[in-house]
Protein backbone atom coordinates (compact mmCIF):
# COMPACT_ATOMS: atom_id res chain seq x y z
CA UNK A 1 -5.65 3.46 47.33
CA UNK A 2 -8.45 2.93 45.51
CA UNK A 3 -10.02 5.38 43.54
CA UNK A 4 -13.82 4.52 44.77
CA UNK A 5 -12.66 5.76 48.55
CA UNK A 6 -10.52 8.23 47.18
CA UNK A 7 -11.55 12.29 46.91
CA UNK A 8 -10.65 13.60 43.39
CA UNK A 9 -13.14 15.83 42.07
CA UNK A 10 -11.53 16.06 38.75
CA UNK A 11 -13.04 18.94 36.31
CA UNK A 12 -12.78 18.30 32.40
CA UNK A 13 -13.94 22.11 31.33
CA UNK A 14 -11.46 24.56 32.33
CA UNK A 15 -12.75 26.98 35.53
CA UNK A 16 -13.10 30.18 34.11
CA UNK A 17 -11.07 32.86 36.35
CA UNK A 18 -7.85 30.03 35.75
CA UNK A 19 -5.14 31.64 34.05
CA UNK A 20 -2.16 29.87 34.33
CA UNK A 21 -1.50 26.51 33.39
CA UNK A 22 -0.31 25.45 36.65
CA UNK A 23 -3.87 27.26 38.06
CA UNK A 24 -6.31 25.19 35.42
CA UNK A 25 -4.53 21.86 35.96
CA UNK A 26 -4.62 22.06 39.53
CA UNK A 27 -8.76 22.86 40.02
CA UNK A 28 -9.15 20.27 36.85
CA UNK A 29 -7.01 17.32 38.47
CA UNK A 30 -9.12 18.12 41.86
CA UNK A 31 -5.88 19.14 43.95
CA UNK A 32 -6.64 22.61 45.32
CA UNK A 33 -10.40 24.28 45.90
CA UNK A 34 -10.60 27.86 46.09
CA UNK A 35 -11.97 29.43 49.56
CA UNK A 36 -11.09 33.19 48.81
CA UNK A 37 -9.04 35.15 46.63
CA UNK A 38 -5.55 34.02 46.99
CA UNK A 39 -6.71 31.30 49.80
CA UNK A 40 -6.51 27.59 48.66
CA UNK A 41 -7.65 24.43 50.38
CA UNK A 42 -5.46 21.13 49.59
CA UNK A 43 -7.05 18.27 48.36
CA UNK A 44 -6.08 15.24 49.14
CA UNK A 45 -4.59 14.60 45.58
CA UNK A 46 -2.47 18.32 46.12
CA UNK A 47 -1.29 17.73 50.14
CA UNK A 48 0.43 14.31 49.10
CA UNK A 49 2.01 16.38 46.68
CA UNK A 50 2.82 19.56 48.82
CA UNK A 51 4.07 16.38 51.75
CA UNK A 52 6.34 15.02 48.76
CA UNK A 53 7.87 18.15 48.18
CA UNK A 54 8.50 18.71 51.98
CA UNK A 55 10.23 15.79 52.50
CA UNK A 56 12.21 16.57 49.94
CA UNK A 57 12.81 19.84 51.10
CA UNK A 58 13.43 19.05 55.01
CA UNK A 59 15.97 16.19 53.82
CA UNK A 60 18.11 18.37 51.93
CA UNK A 61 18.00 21.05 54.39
CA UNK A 62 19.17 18.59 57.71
CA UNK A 63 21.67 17.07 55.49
CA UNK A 64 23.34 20.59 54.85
CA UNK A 65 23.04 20.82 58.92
CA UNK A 66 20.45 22.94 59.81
CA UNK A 67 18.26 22.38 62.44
CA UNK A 68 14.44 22.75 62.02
CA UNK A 69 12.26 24.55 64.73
CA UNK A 70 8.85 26.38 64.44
CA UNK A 71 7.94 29.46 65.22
CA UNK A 72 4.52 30.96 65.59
CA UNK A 73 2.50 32.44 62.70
CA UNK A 74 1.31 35.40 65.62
CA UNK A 75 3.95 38.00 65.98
CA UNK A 76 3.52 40.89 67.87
CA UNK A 77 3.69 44.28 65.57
CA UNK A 78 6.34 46.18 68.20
CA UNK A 79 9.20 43.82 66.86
CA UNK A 80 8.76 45.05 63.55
CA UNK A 81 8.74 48.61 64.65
CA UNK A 82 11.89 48.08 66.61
CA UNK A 83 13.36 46.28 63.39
CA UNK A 84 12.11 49.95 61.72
CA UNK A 85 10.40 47.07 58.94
CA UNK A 86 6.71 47.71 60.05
CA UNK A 87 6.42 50.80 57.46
CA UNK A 88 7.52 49.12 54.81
CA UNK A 89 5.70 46.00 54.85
CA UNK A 90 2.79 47.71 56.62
CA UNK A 91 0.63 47.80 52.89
CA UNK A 92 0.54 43.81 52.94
CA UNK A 93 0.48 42.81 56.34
CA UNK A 94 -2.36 41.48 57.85
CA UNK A 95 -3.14 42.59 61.48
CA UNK A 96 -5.74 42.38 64.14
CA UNK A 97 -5.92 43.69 67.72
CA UNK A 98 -6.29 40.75 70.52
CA UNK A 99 -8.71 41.41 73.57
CA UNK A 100 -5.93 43.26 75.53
CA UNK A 101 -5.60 46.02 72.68
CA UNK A 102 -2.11 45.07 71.48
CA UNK A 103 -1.30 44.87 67.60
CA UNK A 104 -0.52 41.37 66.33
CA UNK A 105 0.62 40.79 62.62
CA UNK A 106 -0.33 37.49 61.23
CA UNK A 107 3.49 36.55 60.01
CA UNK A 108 4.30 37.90 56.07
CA UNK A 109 8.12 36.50 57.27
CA UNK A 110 10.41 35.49 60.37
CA UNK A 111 13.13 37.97 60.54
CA UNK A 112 12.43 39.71 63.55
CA UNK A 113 11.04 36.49 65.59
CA UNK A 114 13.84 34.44 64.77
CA UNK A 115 16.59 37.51 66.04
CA UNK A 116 14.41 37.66 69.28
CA UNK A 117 15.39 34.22 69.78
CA UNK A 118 18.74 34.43 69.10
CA UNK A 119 19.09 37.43 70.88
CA UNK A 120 18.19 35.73 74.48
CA UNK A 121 20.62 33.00 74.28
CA UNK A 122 23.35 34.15 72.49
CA UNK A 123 26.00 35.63 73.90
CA UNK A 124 29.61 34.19 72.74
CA UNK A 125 31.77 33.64 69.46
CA UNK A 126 32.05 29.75 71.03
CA UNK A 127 28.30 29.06 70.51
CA UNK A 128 28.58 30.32 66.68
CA UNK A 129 27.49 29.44 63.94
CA UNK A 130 24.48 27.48 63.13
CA UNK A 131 21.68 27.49 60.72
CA UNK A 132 17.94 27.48 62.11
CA UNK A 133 14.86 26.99 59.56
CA UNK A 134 11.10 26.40 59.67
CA UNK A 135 8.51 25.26 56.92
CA UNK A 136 5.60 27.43 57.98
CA UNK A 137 2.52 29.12 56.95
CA UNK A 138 3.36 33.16 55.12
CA UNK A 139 0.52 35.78 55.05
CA UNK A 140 0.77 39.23 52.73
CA UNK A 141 -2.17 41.13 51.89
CA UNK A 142 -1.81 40.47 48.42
CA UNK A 143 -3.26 43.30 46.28
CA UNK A 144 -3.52 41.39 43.55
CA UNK A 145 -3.54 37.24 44.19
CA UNK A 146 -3.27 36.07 40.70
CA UNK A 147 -2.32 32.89 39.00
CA UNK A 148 -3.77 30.24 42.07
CA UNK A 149 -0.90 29.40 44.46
CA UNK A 150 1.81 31.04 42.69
CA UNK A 151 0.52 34.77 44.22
CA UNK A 152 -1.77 33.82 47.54
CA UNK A 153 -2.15 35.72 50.31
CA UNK A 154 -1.66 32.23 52.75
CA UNK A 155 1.15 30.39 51.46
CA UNK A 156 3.53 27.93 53.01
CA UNK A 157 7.16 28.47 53.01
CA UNK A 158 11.00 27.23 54.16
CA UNK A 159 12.85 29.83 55.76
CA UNK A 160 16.37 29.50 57.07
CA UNK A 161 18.71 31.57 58.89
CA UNK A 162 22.29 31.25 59.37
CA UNK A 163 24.57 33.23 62.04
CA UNK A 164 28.05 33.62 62.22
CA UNK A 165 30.78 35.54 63.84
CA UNK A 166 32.06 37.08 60.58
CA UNK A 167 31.60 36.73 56.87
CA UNK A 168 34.10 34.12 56.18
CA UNK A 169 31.69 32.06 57.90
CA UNK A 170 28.57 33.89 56.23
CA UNK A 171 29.84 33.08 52.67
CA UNK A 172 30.23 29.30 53.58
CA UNK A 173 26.94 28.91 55.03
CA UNK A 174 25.41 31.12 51.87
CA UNK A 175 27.62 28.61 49.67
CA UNK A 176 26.02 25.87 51.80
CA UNK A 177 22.07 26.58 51.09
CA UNK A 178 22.86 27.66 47.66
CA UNK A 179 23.89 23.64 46.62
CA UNK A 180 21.30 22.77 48.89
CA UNK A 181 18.84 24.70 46.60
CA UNK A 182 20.34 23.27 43.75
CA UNK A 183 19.68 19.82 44.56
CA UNK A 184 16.55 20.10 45.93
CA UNK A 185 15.36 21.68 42.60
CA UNK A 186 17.06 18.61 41.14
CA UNK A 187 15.16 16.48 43.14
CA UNK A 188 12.03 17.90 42.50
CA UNK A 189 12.38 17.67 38.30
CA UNK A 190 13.06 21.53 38.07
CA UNK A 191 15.13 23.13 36.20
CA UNK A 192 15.84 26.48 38.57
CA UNK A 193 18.12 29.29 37.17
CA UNK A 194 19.83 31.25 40.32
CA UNK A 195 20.22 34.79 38.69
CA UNK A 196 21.60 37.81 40.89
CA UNK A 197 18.89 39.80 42.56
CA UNK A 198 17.51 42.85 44.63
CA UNK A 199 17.30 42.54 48.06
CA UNK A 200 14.01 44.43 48.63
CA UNK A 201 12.57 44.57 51.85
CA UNK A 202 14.71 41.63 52.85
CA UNK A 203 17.55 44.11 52.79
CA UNK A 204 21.38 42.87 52.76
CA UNK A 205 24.24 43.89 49.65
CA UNK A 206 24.09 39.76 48.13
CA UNK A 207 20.67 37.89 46.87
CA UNK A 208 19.78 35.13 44.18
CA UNK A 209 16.91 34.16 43.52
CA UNK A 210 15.66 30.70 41.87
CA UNK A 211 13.92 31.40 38.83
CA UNK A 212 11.82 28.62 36.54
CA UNK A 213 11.24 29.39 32.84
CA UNK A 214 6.99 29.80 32.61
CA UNK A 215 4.84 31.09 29.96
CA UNK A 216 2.81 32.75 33.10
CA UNK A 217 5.75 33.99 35.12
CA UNK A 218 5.74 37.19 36.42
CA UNK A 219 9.47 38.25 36.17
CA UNK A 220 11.64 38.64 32.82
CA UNK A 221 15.31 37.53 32.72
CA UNK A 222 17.66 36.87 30.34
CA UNK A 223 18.17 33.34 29.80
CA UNK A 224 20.94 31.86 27.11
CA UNK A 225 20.74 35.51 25.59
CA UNK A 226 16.83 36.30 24.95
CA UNK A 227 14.34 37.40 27.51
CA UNK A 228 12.43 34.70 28.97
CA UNK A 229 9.47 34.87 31.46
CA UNK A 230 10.05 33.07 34.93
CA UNK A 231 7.95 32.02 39.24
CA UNK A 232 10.82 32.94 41.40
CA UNK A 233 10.74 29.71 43.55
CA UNK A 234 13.46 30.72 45.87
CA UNK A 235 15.57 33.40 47.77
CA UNK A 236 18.69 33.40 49.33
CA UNK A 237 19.89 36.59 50.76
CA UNK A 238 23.40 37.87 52.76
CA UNK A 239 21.90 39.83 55.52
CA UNK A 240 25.02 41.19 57.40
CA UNK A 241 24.12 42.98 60.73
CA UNK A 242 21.11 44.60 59.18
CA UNK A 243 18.95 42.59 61.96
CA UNK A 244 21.30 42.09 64.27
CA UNK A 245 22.28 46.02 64.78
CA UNK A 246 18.68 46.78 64.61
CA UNK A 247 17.29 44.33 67.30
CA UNK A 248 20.65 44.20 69.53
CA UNK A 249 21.88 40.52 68.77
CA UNK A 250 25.53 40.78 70.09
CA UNK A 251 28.07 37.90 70.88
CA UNK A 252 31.41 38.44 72.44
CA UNK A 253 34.24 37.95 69.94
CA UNK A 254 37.58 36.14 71.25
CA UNK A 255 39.15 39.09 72.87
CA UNK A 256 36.17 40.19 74.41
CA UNK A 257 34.86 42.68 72.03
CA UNK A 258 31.23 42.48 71.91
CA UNK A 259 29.66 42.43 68.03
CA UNK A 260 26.55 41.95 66.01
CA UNK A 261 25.78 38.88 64.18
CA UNK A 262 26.18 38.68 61.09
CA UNK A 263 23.14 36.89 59.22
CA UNK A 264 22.03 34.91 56.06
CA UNK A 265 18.54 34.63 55.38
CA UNK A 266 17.37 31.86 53.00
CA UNK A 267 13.25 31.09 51.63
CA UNK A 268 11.65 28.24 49.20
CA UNK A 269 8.08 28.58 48.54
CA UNK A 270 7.23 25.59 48.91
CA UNK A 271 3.66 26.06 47.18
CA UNK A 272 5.61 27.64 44.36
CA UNK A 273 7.39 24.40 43.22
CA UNK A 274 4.39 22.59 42.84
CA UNK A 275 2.93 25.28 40.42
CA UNK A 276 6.68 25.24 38.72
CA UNK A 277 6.48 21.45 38.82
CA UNK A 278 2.99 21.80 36.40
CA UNK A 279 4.10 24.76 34.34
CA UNK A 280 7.29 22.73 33.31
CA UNK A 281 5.83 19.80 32.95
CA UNK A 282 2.93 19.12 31.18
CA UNK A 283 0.63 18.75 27.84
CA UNK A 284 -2.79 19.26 26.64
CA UNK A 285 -3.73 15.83 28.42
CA UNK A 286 -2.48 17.38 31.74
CA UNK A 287 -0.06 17.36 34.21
CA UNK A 288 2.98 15.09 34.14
CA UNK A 289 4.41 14.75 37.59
CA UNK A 290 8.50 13.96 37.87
CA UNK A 291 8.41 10.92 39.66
CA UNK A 292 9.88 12.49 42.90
CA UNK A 293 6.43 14.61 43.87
CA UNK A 294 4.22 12.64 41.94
CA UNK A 295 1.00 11.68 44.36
CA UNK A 296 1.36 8.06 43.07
CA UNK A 297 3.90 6.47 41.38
CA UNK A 298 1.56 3.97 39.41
CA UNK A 299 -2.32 3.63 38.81
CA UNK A 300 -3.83 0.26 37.32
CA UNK A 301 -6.66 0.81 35.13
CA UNK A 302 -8.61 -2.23 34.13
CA UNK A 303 -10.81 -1.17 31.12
CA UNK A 304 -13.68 -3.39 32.52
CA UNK A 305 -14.67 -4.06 35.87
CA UNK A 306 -17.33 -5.99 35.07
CA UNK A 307 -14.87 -8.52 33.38
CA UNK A 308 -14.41 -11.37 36.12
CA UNK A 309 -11.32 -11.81 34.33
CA UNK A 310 -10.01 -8.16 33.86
CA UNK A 311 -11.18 -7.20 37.68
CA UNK A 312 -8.96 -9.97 39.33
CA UNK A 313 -6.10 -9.71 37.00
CA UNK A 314 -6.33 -5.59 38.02
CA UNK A 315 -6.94 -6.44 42.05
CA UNK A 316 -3.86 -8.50 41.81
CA UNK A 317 -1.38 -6.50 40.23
CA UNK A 318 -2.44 -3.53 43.04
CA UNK A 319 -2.12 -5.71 45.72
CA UNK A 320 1.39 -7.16 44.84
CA UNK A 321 2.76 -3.19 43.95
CA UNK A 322 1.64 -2.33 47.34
CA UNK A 323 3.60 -5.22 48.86
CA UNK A 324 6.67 -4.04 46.59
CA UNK A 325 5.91 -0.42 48.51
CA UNK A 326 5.01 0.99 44.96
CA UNK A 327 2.71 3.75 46.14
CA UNK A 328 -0.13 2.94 43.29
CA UNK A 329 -4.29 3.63 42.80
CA UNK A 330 -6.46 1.63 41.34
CA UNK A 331 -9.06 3.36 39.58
CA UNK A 332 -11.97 0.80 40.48
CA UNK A 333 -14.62 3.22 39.00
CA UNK A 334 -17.44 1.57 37.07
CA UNK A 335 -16.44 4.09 34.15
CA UNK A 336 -15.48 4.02 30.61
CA UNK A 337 -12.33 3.21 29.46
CA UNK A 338 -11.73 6.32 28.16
CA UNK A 339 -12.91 8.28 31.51
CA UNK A 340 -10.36 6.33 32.69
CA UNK A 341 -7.79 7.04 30.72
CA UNK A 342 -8.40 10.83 30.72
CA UNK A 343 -8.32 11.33 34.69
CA UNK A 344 -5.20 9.06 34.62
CA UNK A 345 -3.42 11.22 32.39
CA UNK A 346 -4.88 14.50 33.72
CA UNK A 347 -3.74 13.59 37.18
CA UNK A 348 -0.21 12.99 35.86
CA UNK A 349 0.57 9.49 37.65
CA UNK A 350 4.00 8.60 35.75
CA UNK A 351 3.39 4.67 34.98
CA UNK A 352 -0.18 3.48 33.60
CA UNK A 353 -1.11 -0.36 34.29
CA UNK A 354 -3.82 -0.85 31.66
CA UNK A 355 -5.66 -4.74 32.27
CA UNK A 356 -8.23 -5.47 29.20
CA UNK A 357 -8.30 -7.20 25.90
CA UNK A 358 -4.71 -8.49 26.00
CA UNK A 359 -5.19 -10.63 29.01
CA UNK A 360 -6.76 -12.80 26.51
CA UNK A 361 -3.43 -13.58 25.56
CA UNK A 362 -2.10 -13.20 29.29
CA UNK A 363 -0.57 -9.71 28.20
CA UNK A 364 -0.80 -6.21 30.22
CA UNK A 365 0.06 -2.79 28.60
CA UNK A 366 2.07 -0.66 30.48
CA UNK A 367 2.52 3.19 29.36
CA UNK A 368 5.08 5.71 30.60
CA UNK A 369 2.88 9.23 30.91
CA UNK A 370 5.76 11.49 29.77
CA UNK A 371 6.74 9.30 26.63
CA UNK A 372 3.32 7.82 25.90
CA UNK A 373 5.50 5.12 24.83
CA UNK A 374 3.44 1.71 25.56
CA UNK A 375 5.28 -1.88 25.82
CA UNK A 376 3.02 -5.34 26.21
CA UNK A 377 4.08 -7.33 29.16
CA UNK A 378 3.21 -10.49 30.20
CA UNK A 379 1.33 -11.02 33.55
CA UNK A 380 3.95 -12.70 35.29
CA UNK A 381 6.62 -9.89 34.61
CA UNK A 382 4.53 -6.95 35.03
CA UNK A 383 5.48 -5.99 38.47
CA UNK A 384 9.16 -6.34 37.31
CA UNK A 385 8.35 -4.54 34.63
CA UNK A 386 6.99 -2.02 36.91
């Protein structure tokens, strides 16, 4: 890509209702735009970043064996009254009445929809157990959004939900999506703590949540003895037969005795590890993407586009890393250097490709944005140095 066709509106002062660092870097590096309180639009910059971590997220989830599906957003509000959860979620759930009168709840989670499912189809011990998710869009009423996508009122989220006959079963499925979290925290450069947890409206007797050490993290745990602050990224949760009971999901055991399911419920905000992503990894230059999630994995600057010289040597280099499949931009911009070399590091692209005075002596400087470290390469082994 090249950075003349590209869409980053990058902001060097620092928006003034930003609070956490995760919020400022995100409006400065031009990958979010605020369209109401605690609703964000995705720049392009941001959505390869949020497609990244999907990927990511959907791999690790099929390889553990679930099986992905999508449910609507639009749920009707008498499933949560039959579930008895509409009064307690009823202060952040947004609802609207369709033509016809009936109450519909724009979806704050997929408990109820997913039982209904189930419900319909399931009737014997031989067609458990399986694991169902989704990676769909969340809406709570927020009463206080705060801290950009960390706390929105829209936010996009994995949920998965494993049934079983009994809790043998349950515990290895639970065991299942907790490695599964694990690694795809790995994968994604965090460093998640699972700590024991209240199950909340979520209800069940066995949670963990996910937690990343932040300086703007809204929960406190205790962390290799001292109090730390930490933006719970995900949720796993033993359910039981709270849903199952509630909403009549039965299956006929092997001597005929009919029984509810017994449930695991499992969430990654997906948003959230982006946010997590920033907050653990950055500087005062700006972000510093682990090379997993980052939008590009390279971006050749050449310090003078006017140069004949400099220009070619640049055009070159990009069009050879694209025929590697590096994913790289070239920032093309009839700018200063040290515009340049701001944005690059703001935006957090991992490997820098710098073309100017040193291709006088047939040299390029390559600089690792997490190290700053800088080696001189010559032309000819610059892509393997790459």
């Amino acid at each position: 890509m090249k950075w003349t066709q590209s869409y980053i509106p990058t902001l060097r002062e620092t928006p003034a209702d930003a609070e956490a660092i995760s919020h400022i870097l995100m409006l400065r590096s031009g990958m979010i735009k605020k369209v109401i309180s605690g609703a964000y639009s995705y720049l392009p910059l941001g959505f390869k970043v949020l497609n990244k971590v999907i990927d990511i997220v959907r791999s690790e989830m099929n390889a553990a064996g679930a099986q992905e599906l999508l449910m609507p957003a639009i749920q009707p509000a008498e499933i949560w009254k039959e579930s008895g959860r509409y009064d307690v979620i009823k202060d952040i759930m947004i609802s609207y009445k369709d033509r016809h009168g009936s109450e519909m709840i724009m979806g704050p989670t997929h408990e109820e929809i997913i039982v209904d499912i189930v419900r319909k189809d399931i009737s014997s011990y031989k067609q458990l157990p399986f694991i169902l998710y989704q990676i769909q869009t969340k809406f709570r009423d927020e009463p206080r959004p705060r801290f950009g996508i960390i706390r929105s009122k829209e936010f996009l989220m994995k949920d998965a939900y494993s049934f079983d006959k009994d809790t043998d079963g349950l515990n290895r499925n639970y065991e299942k999506m907790y490695n599964a979290y694990i690694s795809i925290f790995k994968k994604c450069g965090l460093n998640a703590i699972p700590v024991e947890a209240e199950s909340g409206i979520m209800g069940g007797d066995t949670s963990h949540e996910f937690m990343v050490l932040s300086e703007s993290g809204e929960d406190e745990i205790t962390h290799k003895g001292k109090k730390e602050k930490a933006i719970e990224i995900g949720h796993v949760f033993k359910l039981g037969t709270k849903y199952s009971k509630a909403l009549g999901a039965n299956f006929s055991d092997e001597n005929g005795k009919e029984n509810p399911i017994i449930m695991g419920c499992y969430g990654i905000g997906i948003n959230r590890i982006l946010a997590a992503a920033i907050e653990e990894n950055h500087d005062k230059e700006g972000i510093i993407w682990p090379k997993a999630i980052a939008p590009y994995q390279a971006i050749v600057i050449p310090t003078n586009t006017a140069d004949e010289k400099i220009n070619k040597a640049a055009n070159d280099i990009y069009d050879k890393l694209i025929k590697e499949g590096v994913e790289v931009i070239i920032d093309d911009r009839d700018e200063r250097a040290g515009v340049k070399f701001k944005d690059a590091d703001l935006i957090g692209v991992p490997t820098h490709v710098i073309i100017g005075k040193g291709l006088t002596d047939g040299k390029i400087e390559i600089k690792d944005r997490k190290t700053k470290e800088t080696q001189q390469v010559l032309v000819k082994d610059v892509i393997k140095a790459i």
